[in-house]
PDB file of N, CA and C in Angstrom:
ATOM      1  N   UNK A   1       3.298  18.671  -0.246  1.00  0.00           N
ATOM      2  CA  UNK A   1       3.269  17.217  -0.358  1.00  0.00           C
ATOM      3  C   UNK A   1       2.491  16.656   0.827  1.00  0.00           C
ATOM      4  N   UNK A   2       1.168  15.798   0.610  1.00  0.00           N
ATOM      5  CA  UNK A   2       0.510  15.457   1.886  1.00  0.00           C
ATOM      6  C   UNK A   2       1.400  14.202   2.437  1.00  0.00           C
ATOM      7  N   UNK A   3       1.249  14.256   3.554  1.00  0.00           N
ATOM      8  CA  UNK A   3       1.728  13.134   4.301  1.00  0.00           C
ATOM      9  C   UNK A   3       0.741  12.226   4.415  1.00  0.00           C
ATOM     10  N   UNK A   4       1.659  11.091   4.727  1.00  0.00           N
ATOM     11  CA  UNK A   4       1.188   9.746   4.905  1.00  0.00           C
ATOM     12  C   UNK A   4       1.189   9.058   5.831  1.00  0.00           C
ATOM     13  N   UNK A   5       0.339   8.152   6.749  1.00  0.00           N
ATOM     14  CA  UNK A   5       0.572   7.555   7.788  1.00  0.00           C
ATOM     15  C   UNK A   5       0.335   5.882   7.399  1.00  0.00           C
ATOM     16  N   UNK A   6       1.311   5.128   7.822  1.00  0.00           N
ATOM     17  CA  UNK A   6       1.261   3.709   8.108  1.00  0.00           C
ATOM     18  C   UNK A   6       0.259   3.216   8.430  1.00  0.00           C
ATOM     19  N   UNK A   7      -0.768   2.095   7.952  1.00  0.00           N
ATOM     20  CA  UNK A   7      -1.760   1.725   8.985  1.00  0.00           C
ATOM     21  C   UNK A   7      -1.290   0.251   9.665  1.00  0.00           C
ATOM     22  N   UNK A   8       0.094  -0.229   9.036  1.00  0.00           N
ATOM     23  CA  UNK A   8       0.287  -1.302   9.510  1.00  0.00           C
ATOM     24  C   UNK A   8       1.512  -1.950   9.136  1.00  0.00           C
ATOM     25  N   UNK A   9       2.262  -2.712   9.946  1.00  0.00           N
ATOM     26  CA  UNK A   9       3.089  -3.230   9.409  1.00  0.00           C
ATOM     27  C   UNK A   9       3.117  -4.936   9.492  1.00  0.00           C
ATOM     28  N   UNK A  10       4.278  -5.659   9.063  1.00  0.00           N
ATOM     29  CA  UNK A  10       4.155  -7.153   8.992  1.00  0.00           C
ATOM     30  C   UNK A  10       5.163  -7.672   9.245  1.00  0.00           C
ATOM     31  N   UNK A  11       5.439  -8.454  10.200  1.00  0.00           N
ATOM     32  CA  UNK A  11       6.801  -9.357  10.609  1.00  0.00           C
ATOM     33  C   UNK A  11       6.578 -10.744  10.002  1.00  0.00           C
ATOM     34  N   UNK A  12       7.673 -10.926   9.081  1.00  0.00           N
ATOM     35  CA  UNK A  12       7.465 -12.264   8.678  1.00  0.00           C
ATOM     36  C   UNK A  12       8.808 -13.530   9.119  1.00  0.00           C
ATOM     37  N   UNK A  13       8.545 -14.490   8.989  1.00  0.00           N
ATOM     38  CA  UNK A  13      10.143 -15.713   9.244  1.00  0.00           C
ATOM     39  C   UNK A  13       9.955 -16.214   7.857  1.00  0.00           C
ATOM     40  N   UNK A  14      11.486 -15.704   7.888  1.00  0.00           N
ATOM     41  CA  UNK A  14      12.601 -15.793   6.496  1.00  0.00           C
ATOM     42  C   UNK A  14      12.152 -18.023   6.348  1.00  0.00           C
ATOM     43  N   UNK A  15      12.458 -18.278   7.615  1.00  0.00           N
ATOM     44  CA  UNK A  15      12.149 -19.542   7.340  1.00  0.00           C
ATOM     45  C   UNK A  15      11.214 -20.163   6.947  1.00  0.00           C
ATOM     46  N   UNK A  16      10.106 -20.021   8.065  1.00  0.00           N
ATOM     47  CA  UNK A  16       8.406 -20.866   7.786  1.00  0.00           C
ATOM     48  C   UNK A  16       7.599 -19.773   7.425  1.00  0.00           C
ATOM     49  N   UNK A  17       7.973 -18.607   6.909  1.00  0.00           N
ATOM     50  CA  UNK A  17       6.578 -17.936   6.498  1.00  0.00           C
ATOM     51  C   UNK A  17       5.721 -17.621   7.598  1.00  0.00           C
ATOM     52  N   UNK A  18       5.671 -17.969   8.921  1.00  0.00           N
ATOM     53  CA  UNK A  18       5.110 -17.202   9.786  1.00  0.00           C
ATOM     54  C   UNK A  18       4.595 -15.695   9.381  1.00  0.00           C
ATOM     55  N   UNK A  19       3.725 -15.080   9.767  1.00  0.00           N
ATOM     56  CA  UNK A  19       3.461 -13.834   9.689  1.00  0.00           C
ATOM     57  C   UNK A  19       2.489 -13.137  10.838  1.00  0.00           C
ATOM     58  N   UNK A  20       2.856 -11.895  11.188  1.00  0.00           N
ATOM     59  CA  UNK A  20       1.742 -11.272  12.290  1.00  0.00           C
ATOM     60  C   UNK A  20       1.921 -10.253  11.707  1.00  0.00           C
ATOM     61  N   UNK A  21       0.761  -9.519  11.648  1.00  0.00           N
ATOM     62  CA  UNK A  21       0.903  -7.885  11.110  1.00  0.00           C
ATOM     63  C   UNK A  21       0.485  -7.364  12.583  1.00  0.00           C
ATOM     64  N   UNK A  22       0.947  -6.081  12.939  1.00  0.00           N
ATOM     65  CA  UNK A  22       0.509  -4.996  13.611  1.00  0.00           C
ATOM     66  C   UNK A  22      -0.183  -3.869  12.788  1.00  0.00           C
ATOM     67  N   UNK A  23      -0.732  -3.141  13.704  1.00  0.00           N
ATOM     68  CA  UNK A  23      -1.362  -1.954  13.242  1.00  0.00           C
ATOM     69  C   UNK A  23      -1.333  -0.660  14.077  1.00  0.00           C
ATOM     70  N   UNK A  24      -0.742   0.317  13.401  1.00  0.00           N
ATOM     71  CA  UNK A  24      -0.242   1.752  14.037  1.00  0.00           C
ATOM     72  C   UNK A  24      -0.962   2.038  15.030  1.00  0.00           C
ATOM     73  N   UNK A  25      -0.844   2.372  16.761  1.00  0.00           N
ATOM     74  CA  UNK A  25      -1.810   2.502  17.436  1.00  0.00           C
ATOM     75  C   UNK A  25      -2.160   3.438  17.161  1.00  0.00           C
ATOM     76  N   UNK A  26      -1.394   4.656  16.640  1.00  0.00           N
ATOM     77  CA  UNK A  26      -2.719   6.035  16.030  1.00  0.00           C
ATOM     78  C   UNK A  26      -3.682   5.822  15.069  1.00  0.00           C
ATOM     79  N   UNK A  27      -3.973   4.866  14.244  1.00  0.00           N
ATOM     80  CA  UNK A  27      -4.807   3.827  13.607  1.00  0.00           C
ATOM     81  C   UNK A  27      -6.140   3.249  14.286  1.00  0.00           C
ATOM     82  N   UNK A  28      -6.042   2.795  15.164  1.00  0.00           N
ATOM     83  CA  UNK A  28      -7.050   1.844  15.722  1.00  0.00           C
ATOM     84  C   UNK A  28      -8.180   2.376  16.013  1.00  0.00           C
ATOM     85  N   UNK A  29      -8.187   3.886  15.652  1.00  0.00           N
ATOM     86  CA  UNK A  29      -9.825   4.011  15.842  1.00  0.00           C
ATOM     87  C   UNK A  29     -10.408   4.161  14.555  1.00  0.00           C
ATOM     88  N   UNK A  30      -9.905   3.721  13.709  1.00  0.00           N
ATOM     89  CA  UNK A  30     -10.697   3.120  11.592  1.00  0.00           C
ATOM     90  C   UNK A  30     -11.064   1.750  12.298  1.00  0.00           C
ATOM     91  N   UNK A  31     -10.314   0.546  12.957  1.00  0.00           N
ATOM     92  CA  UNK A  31     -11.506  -0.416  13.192  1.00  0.00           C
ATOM     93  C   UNK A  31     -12.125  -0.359  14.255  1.00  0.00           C
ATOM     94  N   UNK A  32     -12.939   0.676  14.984  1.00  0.00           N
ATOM     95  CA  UNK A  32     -13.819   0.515  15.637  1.00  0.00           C
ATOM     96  C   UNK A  32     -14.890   0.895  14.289  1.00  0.00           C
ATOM     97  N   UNK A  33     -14.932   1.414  13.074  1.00  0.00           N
ATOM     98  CA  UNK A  33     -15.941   1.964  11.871  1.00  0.00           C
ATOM     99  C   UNK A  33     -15.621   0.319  11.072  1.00  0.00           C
ATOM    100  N   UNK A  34     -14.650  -0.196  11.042  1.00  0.00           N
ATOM    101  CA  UNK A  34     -15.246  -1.418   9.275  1.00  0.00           C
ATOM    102  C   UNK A  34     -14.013  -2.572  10.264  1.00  0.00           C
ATOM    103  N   UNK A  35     -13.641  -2.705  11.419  1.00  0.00           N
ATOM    104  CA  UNK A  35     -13.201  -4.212  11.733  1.00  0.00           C
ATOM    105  C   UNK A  35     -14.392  -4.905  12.609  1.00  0.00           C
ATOM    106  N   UNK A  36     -13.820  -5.967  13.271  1.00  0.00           N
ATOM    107  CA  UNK A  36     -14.667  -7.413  13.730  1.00  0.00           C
ATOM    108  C   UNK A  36     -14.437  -7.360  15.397  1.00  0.00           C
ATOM    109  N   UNK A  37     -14.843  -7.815  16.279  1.00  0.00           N
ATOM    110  CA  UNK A  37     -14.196  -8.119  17.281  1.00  0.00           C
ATOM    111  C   UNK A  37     -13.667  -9.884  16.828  1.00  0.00           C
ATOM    112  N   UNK A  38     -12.733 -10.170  17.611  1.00  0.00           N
ATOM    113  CA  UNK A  38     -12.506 -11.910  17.451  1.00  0.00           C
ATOM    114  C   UNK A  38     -13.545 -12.646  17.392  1.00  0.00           C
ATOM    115  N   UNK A  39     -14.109 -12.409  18.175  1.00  0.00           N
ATOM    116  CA  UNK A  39     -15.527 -13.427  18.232  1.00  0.00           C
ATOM    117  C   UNK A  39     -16.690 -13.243  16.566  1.00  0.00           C
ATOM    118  N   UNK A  40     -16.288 -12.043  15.863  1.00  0.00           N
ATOM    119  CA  UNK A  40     -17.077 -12.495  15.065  1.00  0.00           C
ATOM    120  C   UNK A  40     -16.236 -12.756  14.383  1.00  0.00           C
ATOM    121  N   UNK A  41     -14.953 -12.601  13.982  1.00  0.00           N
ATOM    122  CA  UNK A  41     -14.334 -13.315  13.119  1.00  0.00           C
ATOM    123  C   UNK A  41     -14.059 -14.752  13.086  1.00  0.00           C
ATOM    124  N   UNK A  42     -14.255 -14.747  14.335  1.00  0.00           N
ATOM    125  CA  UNK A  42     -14.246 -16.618  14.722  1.00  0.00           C
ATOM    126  C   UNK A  42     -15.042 -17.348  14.015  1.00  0.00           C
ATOM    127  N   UNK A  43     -16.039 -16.299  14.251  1.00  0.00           N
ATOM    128  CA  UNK A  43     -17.862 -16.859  13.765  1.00  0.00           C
ATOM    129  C   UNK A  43     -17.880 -16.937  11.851  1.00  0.00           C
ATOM    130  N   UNK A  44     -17.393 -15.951  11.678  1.00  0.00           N
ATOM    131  CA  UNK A  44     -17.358 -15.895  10.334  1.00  0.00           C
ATOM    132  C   UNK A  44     -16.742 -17.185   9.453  1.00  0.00           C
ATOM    133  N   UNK A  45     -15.740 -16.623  10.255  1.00  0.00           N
ATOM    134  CA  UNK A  45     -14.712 -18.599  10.067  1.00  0.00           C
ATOM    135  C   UNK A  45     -15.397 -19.743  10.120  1.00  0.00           C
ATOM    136  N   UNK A  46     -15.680 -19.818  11.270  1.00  0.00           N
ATOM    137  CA  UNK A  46     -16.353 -21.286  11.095  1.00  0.00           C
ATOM    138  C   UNK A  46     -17.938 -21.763  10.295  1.00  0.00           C
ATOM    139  N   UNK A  47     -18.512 -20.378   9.795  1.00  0.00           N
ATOM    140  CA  UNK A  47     -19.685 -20.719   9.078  1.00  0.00           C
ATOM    141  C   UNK A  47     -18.915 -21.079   8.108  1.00  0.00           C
ATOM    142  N   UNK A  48     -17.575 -20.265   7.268  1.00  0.00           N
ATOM    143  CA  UNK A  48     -17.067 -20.542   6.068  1.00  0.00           C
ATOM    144  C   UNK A  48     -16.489 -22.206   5.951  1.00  0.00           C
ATOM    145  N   UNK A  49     -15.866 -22.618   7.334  1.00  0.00           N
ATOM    146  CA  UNK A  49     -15.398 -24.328   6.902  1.00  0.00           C
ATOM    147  C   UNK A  49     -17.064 -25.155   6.688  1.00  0.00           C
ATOM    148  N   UNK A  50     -18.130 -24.755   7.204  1.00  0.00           N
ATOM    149  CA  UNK A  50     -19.042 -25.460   7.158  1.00  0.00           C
ATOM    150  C   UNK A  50     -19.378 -25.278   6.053  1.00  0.00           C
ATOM    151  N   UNK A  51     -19.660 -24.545   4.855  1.00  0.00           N
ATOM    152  CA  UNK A  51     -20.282 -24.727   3.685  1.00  0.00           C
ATOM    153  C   UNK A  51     -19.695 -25.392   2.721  1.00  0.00           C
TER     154      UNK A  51
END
């Protein structure tokens, strides 16, 4: 049976829906290959409110 590893989990509030996900630190080297740093996600963001 292959095993499986977590890439992440999610804390949410029962109340307001808040949410933060984490991500397994044995994980974090898949987004140095297909994630963003903040700054381009920032960037990405704000081209998207402008159109």
């Amino acid at each position: 049976m292959p095993s499986r590893t977590q890439d992440s989990h999610f804390l949410v509030c029962r109340d307001c829906g808040y949410t933060e996900r984490y991500v397994n630190p044995e994980r974090l080297h898949l987004l140095e290959k297909s994630g963003r740093t903040l700054e381009e996600a920032k960037a990405i963001a704000a081209r998207a409110q402008n159109r």
